[in-house]
PDB file of N, CA and C in Angstrom:
ATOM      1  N   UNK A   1     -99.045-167.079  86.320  1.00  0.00           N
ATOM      2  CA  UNK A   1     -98.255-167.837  85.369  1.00  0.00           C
ATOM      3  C   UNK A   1     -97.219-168.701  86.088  1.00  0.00           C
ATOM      4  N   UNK A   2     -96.793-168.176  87.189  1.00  0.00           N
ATOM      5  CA  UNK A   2     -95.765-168.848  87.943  1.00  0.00           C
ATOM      6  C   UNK A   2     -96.031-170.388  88.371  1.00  0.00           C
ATOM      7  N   UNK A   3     -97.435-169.680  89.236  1.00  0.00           N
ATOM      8  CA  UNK A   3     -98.153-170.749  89.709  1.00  0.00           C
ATOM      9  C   UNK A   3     -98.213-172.416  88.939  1.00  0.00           C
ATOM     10  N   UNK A   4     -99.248-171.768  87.531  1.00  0.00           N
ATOM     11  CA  UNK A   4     -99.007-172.721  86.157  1.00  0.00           C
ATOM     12  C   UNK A   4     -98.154-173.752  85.999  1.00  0.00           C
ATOM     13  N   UNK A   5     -96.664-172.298  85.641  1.00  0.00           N
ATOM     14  CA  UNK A   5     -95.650-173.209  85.500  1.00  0.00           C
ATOM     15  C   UNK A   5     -95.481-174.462  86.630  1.00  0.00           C
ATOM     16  N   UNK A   6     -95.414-173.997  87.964  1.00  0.00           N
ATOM     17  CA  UNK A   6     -94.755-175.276  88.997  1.00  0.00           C
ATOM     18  C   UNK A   6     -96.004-176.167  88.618  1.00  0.00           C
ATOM     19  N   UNK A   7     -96.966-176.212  88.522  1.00  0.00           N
ATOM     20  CA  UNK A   7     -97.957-177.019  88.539  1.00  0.00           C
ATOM     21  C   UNK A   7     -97.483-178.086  87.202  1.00  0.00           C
ATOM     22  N   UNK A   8     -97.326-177.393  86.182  1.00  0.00           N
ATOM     23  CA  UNK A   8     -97.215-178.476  84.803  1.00  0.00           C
ATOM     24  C   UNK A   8     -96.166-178.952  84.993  1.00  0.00           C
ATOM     25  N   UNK A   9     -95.000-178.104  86.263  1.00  0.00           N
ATOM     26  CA  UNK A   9     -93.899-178.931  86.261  1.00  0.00           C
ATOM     27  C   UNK A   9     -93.887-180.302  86.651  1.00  0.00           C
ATOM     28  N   UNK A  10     -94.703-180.122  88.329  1.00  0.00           N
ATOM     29  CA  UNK A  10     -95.364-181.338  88.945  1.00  0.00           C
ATOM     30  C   UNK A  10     -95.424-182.334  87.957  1.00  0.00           C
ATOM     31  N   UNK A  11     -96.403-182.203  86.521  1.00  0.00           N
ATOM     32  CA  UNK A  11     -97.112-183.417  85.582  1.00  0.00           C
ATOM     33  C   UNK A  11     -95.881-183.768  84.483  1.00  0.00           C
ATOM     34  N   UNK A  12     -94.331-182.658  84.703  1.00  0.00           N
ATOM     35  CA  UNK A  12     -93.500-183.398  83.340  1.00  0.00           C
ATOM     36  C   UNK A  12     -94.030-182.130  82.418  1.00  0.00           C
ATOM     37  N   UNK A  13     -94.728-181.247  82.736  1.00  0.00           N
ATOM     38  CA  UNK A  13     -94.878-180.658  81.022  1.00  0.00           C
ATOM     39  C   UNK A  13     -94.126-179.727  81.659  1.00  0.00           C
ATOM     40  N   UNK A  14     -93.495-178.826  80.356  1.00  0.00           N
ATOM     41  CA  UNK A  14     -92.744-177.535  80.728  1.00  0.00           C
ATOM     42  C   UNK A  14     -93.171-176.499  79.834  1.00  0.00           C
ATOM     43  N   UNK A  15     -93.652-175.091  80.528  1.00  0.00           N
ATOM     44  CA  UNK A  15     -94.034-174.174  79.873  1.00  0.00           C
ATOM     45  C   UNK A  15     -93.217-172.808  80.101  1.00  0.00           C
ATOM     46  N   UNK A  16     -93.344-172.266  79.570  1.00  0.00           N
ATOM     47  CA  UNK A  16     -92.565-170.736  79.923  1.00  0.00           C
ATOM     48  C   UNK A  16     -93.292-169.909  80.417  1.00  0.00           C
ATOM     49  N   UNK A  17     -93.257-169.294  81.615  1.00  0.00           N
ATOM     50  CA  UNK A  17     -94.044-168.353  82.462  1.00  0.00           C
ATOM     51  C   UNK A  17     -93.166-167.058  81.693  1.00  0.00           C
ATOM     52  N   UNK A  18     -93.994-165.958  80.955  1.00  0.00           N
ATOM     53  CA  UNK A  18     -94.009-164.711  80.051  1.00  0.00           C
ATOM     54  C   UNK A  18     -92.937-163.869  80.940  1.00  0.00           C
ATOM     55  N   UNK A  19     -92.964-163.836  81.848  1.00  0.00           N
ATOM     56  CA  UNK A  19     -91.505-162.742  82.789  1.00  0.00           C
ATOM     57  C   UNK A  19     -90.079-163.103  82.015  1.00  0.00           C
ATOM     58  N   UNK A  20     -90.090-164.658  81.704  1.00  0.00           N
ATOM     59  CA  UNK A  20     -88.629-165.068  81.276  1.00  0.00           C
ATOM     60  C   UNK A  20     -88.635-164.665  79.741  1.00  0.00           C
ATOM     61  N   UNK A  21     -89.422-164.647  78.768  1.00  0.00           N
ATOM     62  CA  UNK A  21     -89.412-163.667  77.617  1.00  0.00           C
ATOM     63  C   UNK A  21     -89.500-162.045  77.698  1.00  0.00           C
ATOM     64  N   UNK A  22     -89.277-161.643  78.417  1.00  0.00           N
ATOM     65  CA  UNK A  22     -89.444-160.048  78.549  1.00  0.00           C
ATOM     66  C   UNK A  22     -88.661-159.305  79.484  1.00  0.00           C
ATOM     67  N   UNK A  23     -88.228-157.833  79.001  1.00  0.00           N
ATOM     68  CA  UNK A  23     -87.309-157.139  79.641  1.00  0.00           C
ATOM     69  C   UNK A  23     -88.488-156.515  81.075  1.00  0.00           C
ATOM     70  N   UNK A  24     -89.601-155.966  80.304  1.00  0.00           N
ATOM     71  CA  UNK A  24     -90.336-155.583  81.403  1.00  0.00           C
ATOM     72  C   UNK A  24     -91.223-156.352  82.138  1.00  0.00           C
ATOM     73  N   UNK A  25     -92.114-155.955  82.688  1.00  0.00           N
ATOM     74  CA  UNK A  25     -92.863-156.425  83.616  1.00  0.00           C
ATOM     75  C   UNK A  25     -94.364-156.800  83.040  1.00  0.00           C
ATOM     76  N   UNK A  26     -94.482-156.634  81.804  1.00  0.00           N
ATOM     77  CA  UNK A  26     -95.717-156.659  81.063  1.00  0.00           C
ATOM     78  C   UNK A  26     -96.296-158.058  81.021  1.00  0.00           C
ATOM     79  N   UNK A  27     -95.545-159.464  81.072  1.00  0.00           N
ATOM     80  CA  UNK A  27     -95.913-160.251  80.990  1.00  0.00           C
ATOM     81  C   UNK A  27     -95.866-161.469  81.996  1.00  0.00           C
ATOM     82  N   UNK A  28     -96.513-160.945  82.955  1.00  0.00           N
ATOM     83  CA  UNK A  28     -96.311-161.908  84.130  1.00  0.00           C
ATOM     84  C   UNK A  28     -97.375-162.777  83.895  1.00  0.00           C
ATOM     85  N   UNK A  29     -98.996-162.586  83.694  1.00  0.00           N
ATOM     86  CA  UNK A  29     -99.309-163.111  83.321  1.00  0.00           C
ATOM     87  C   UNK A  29     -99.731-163.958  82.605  1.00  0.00           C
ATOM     88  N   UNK A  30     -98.590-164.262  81.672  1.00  0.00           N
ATOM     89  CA  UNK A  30     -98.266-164.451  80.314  1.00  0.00           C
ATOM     90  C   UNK A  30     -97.911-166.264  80.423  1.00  0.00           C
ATOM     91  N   UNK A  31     -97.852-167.189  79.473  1.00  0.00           N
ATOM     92  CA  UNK A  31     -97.151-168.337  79.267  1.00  0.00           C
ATOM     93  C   UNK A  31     -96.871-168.673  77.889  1.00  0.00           C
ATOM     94  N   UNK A  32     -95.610-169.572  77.663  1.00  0.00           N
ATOM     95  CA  UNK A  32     -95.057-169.457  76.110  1.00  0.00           C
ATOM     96  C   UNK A  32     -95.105-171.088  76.348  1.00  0.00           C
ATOM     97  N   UNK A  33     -95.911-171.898  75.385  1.00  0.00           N
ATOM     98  CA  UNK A  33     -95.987-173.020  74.885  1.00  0.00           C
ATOM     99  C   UNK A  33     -94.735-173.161  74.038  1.00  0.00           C
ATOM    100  N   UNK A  34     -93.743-173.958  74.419  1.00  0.00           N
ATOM    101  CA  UNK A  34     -92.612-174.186  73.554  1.00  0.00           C
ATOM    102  C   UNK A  34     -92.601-175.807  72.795  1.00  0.00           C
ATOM    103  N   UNK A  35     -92.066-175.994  71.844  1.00  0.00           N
ATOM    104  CA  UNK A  35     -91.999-177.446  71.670  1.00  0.00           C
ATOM    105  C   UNK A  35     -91.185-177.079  69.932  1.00  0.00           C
ATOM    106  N   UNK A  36     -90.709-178.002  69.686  1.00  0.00           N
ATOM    107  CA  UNK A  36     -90.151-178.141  68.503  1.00  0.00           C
ATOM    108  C   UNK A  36     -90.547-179.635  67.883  1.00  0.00           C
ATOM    109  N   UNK A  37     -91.298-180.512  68.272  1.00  0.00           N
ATOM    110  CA  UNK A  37     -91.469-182.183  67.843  1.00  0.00           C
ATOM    111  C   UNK A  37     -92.628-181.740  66.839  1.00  0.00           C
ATOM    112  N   UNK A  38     -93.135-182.583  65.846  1.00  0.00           N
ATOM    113  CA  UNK A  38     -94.202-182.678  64.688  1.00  0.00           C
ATOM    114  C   UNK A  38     -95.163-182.322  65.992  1.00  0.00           C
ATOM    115  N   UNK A  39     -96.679-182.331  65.706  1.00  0.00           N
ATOM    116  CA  UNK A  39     -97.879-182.203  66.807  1.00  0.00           C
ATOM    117  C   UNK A  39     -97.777-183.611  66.487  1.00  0.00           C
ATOM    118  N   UNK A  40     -98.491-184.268  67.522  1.00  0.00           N
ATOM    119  CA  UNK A  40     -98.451-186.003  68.464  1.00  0.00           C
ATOM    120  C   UNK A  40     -99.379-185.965  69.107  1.00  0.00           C
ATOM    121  N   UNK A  41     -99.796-186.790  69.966  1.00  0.00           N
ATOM    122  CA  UNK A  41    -100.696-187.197  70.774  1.00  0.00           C
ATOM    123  C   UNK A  41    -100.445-186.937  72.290  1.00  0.00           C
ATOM    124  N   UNK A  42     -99.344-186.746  72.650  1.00  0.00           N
ATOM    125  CA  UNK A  42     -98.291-186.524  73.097  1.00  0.00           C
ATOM    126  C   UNK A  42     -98.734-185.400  74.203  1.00  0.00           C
ATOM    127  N   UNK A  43     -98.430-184.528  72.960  1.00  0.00           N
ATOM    128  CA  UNK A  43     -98.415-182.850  72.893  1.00  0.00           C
ATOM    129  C   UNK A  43     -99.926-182.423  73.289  1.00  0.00           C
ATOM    130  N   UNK A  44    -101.224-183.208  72.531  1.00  0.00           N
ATOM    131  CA  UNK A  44    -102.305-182.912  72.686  1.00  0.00           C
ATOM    132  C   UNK A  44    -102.720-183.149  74.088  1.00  0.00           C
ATOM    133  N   UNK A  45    -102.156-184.111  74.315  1.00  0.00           N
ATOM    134  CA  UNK A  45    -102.518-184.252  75.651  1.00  0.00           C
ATOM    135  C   UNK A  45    -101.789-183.480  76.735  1.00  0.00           C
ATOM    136  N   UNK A  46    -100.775-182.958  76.523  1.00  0.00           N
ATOM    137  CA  UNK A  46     -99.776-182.444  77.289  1.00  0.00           C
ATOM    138  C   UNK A  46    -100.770-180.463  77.221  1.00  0.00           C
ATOM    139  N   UNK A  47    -100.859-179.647  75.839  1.00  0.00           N
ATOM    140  CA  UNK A  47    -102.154-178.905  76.151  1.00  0.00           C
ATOM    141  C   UNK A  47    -103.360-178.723  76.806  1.00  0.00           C
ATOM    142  N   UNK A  48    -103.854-179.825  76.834  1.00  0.00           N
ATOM    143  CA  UNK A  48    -105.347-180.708  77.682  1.00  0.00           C
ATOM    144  C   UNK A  48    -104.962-180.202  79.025  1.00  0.00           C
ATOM    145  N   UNK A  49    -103.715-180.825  79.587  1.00  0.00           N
ATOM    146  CA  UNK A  49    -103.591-180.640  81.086  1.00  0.00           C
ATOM    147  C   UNK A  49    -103.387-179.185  81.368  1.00  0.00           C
ATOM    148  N   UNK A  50    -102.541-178.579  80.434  1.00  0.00           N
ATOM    149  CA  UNK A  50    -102.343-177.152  80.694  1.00  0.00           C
ATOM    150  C   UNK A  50    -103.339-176.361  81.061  1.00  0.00           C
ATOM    151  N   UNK A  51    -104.102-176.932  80.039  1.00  0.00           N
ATOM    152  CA  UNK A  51    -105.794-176.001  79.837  1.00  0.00           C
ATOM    153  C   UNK A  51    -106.485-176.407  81.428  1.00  0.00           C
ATOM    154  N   UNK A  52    -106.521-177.483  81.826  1.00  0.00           N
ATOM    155  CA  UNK A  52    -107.300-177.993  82.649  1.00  0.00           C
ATOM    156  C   UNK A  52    -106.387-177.337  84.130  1.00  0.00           C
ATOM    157  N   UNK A  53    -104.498-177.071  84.416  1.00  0.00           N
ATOM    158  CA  UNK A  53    -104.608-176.624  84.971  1.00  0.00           C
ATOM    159  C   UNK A  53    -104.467-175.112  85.167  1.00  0.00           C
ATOM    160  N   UNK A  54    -104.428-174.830  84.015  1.00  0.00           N
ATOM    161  CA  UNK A  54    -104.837-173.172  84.031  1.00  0.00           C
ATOM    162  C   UNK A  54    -106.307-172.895  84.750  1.00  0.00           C
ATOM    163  N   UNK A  55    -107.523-174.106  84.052  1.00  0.00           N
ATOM    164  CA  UNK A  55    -108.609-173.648  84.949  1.00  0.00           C
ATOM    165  C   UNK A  55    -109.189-173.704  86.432  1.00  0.00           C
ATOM    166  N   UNK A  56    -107.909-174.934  86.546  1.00  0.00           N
ATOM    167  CA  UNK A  56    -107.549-174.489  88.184  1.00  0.00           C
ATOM    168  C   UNK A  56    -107.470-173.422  89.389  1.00  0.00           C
ATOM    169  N   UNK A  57    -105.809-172.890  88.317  1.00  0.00           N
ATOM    170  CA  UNK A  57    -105.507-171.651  88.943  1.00  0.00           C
ATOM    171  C   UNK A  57    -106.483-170.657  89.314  1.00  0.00           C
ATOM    172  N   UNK A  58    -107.915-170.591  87.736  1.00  0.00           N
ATOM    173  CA  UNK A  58    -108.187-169.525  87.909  1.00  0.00           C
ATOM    174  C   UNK A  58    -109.487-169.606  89.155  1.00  0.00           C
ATOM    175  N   UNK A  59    -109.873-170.306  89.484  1.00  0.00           N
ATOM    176  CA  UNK A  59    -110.820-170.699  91.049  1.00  0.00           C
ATOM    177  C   UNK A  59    -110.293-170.311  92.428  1.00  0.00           C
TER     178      UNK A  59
END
């Protein structure tokens, strides 16, 4: 998740790696999609990359 995060940081998107929502250790592997704007085009595309570099990570 860490990984993730610096990566979407690299592209401008910002996600929450699951350690920073939690007291324990349960969610490291974890990520929290945050946003408060209507859904956009924006956003869809800003998911797209997530997805694409989540399937990065996992190789």
């Amino acid at each position: 998740a860490m990984r993730l995060y610096q990566l979407a940081l690299e592209q401008g998107i910002t996600i929450g790696p699951g350690y920073m929502f939690s007291i324990t250790d349960n969610y490291r592997n974890f990520i929290r999609l945050n946003y408060s704007s209507p859904w956009s085009p924006e956003i869809e595309q800003a998911v797209i990359a997530v997805g694409k570099l989540a399937a990065s990570c996992m190789r």
